[in-house]
N, C-alpha and C. Protein backbone atom coordinates (compact mmCIF):
# COMPACT_ATOMS: atom_id res chain seq x y z
N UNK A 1 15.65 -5.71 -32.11
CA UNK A 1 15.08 -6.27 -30.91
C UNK A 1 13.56 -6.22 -31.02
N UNK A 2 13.04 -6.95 -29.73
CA UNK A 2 11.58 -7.13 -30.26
C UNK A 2 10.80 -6.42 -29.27
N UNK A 3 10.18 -5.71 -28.97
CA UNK A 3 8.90 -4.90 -27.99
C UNK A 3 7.98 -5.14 -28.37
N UNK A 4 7.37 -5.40 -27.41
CA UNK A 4 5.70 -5.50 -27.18
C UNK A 4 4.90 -4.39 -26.67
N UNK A 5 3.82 -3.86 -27.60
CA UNK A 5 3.28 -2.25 -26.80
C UNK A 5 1.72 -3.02 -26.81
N UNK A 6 1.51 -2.55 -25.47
CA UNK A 6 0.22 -2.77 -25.19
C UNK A 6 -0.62 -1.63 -25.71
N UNK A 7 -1.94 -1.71 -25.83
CA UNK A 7 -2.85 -1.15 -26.32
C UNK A 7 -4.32 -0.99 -25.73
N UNK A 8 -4.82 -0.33 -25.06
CA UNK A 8 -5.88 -0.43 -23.93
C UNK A 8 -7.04 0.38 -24.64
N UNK A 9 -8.44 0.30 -24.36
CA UNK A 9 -9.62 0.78 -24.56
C UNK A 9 -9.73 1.16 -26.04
N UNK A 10 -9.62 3.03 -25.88
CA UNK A 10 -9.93 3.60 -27.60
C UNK A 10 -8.76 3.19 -28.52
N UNK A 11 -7.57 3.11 -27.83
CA UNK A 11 -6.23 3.01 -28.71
C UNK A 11 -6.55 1.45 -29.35
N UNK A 12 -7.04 0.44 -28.59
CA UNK A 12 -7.16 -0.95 -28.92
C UNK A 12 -7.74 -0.68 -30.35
N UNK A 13 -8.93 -0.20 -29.63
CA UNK A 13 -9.88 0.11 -30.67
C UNK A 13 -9.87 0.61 -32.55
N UNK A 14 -8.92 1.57 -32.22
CA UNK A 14 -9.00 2.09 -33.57
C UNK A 14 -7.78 1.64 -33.96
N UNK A 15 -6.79 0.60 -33.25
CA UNK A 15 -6.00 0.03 -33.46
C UNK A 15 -6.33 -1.11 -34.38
N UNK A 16 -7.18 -1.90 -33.88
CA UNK A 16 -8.12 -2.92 -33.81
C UNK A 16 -7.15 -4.23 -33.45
N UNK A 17 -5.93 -3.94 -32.03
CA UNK A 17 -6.06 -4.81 -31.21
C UNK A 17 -5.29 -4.59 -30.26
N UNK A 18 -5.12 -5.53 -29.10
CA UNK A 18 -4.59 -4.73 -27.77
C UNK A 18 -2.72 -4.88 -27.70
N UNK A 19 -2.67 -5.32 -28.68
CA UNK A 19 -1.11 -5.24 -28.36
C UNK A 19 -0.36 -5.55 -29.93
N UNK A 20 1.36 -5.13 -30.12
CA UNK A 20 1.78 -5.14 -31.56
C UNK A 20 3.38 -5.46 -31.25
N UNK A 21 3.54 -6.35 -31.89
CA UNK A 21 4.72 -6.69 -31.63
C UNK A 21 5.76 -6.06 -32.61
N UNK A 22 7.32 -4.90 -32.38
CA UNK A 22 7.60 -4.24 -32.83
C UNK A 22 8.93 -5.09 -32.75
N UNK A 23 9.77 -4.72 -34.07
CA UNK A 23 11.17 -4.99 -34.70
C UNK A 23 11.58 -3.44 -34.52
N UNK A 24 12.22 -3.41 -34.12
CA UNK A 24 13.03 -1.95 -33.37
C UNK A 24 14.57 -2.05 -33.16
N UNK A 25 15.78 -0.97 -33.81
CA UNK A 25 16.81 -0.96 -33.46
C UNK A 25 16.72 -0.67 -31.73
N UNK A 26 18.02 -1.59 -31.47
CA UNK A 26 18.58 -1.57 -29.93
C UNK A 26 18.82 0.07 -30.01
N UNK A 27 18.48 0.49 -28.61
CA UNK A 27 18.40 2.31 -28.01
C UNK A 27 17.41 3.20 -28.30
N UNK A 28 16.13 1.98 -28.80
CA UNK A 28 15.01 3.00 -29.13
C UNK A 28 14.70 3.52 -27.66
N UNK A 29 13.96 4.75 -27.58
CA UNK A 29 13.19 5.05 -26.67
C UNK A 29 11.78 4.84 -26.66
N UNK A 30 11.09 5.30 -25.12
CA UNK A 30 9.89 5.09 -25.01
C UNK A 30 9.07 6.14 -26.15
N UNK A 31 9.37 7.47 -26.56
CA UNK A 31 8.80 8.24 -27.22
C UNK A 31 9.03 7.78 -28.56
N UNK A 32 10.60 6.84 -28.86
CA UNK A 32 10.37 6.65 -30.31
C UNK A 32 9.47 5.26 -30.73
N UNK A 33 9.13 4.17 -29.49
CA UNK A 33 7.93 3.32 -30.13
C UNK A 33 6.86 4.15 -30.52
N UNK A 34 6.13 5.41 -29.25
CA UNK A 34 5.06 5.95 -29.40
C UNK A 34 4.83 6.65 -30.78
N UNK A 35 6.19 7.12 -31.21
CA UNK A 35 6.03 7.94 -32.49
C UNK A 35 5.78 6.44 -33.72
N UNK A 36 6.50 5.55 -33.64
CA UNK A 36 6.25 4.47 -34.60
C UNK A 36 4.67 3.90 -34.22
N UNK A 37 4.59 3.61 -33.36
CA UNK A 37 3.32 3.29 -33.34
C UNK A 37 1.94 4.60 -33.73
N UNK A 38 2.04 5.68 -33.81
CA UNK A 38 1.56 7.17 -34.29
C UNK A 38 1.54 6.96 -35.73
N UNK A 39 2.36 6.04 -36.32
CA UNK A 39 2.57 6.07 -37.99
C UNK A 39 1.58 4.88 -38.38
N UNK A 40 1.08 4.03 -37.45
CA UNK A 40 0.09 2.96 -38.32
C UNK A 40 -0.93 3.36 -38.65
N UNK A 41 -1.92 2.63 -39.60
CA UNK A 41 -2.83 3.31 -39.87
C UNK A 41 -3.66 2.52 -39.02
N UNK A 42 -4.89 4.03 -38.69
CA UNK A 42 -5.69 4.08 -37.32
C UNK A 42 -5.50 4.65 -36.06
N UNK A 43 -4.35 4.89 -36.31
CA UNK A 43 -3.54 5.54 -34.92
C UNK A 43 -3.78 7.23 -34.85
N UNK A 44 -4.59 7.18 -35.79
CA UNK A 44 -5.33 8.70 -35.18
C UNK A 44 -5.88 9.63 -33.72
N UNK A 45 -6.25 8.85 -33.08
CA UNK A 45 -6.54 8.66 -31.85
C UNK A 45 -5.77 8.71 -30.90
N UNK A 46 -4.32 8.25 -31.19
CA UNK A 46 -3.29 8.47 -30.12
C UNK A 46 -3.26 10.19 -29.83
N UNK A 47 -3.22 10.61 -28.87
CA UNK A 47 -2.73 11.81 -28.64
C UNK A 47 -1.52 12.20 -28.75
N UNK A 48 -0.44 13.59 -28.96
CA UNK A 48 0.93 13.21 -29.70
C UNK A 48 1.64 12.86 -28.29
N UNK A 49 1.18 13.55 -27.15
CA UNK A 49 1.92 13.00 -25.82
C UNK A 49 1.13 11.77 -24.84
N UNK A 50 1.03 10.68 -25.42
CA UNK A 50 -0.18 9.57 -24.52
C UNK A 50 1.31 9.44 -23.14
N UNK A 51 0.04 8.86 -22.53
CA UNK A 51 1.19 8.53 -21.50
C UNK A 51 1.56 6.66 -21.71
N UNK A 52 2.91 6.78 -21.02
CA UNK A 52 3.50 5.95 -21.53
C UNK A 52 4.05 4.86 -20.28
N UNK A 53 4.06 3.33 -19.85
CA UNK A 53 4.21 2.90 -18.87
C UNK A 53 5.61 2.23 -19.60
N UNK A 54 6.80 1.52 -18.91
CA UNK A 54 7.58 0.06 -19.50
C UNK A 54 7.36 -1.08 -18.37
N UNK A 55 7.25 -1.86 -18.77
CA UNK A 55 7.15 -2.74 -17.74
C UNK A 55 6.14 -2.88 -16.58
N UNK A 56 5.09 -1.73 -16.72
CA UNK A 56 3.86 -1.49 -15.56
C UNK A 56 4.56 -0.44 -14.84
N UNK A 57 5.59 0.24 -15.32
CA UNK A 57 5.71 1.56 -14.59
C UNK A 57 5.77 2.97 -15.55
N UNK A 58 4.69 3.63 -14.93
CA UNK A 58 5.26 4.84 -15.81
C UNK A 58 6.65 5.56 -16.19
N UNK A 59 6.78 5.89 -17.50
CA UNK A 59 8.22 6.38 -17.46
C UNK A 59 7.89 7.78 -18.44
N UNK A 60 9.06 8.35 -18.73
CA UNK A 60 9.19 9.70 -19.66
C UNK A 60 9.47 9.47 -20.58
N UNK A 61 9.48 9.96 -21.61
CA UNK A 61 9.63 9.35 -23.42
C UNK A 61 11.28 9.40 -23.53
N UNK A 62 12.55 10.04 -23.00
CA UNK A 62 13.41 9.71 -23.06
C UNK A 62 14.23 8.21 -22.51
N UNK A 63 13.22 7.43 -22.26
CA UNK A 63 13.32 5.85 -21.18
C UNK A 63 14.27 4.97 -22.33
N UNK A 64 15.29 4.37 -21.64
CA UNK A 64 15.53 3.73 -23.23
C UNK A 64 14.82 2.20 -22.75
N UNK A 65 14.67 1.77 -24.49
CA UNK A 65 13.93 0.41 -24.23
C UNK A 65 14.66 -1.01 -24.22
N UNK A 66 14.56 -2.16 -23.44
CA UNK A 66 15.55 -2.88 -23.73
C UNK A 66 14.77 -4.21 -24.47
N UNK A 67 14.92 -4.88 -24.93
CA UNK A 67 14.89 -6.18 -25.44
C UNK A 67 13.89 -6.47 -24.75
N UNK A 68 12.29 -7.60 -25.04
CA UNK A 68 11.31 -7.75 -24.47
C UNK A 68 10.97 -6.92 -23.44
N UNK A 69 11.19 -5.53 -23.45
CA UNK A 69 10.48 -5.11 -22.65
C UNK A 69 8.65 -4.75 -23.50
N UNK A 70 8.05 -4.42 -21.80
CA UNK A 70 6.50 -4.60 -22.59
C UNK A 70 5.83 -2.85 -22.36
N UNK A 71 5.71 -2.31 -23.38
CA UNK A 71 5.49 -0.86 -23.23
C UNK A 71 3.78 -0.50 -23.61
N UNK A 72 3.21 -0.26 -22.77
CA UNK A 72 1.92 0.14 -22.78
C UNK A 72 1.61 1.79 -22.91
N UNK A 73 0.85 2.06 -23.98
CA UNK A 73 0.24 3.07 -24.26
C UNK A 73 -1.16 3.55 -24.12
N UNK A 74 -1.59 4.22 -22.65
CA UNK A 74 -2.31 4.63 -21.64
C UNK A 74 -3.40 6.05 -22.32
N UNK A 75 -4.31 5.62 -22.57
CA UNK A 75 -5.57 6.44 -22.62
C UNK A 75 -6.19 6.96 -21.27
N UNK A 76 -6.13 8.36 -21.61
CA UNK A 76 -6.70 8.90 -20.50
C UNK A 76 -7.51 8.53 -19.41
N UNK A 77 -7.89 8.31 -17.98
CA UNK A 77 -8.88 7.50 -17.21
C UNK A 77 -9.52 8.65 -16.52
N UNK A 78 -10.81 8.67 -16.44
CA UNK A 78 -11.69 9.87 -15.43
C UNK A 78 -12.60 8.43 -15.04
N UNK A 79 -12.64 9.11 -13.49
CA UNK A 79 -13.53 8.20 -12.24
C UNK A 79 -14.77 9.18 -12.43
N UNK A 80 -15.63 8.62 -11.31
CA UNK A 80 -17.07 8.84 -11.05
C UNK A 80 -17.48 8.26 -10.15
């Protein structure tokens, strides 16, 4: 199946772009894109627990993923 993980600010960054389209067995979870996406190179920067949204909602890394869903991987935010 196919997922889409978004990619925001530093992660874009050392990614070098905001989103990656993933070939993934059906029953992956949200923690096992994060760990595949942890294995590209550049992905240094991910922290090992980023937080993790599906669909624009936050979820827990046990989430299972379904078919086009769109999973965003969330860099820390501090206001001012």
């Amino acid at each position: 199946m196919t997922v889409t993980v978004l990619l925001f600010a530093s992660y874009a960054d050392a990614l070098g772009t905001d989103s990656i389209a993933l070939d993934l067995p059906v029953g992956v979870t949200a923690g096992d894109v994060v760990a595949h996406v942890q294995q590209l190179p550049g992905a240094g920067r991910l922290p090992k627990h980023p937080l993790v949204a599906v669909n624009e909602r936050y979820v827990k890394r046990d989430r299972v993923i379904a078919t086009g869903d769109q999973v965003a991987i969330i860099p820390p935010v501090a206001g001012g």
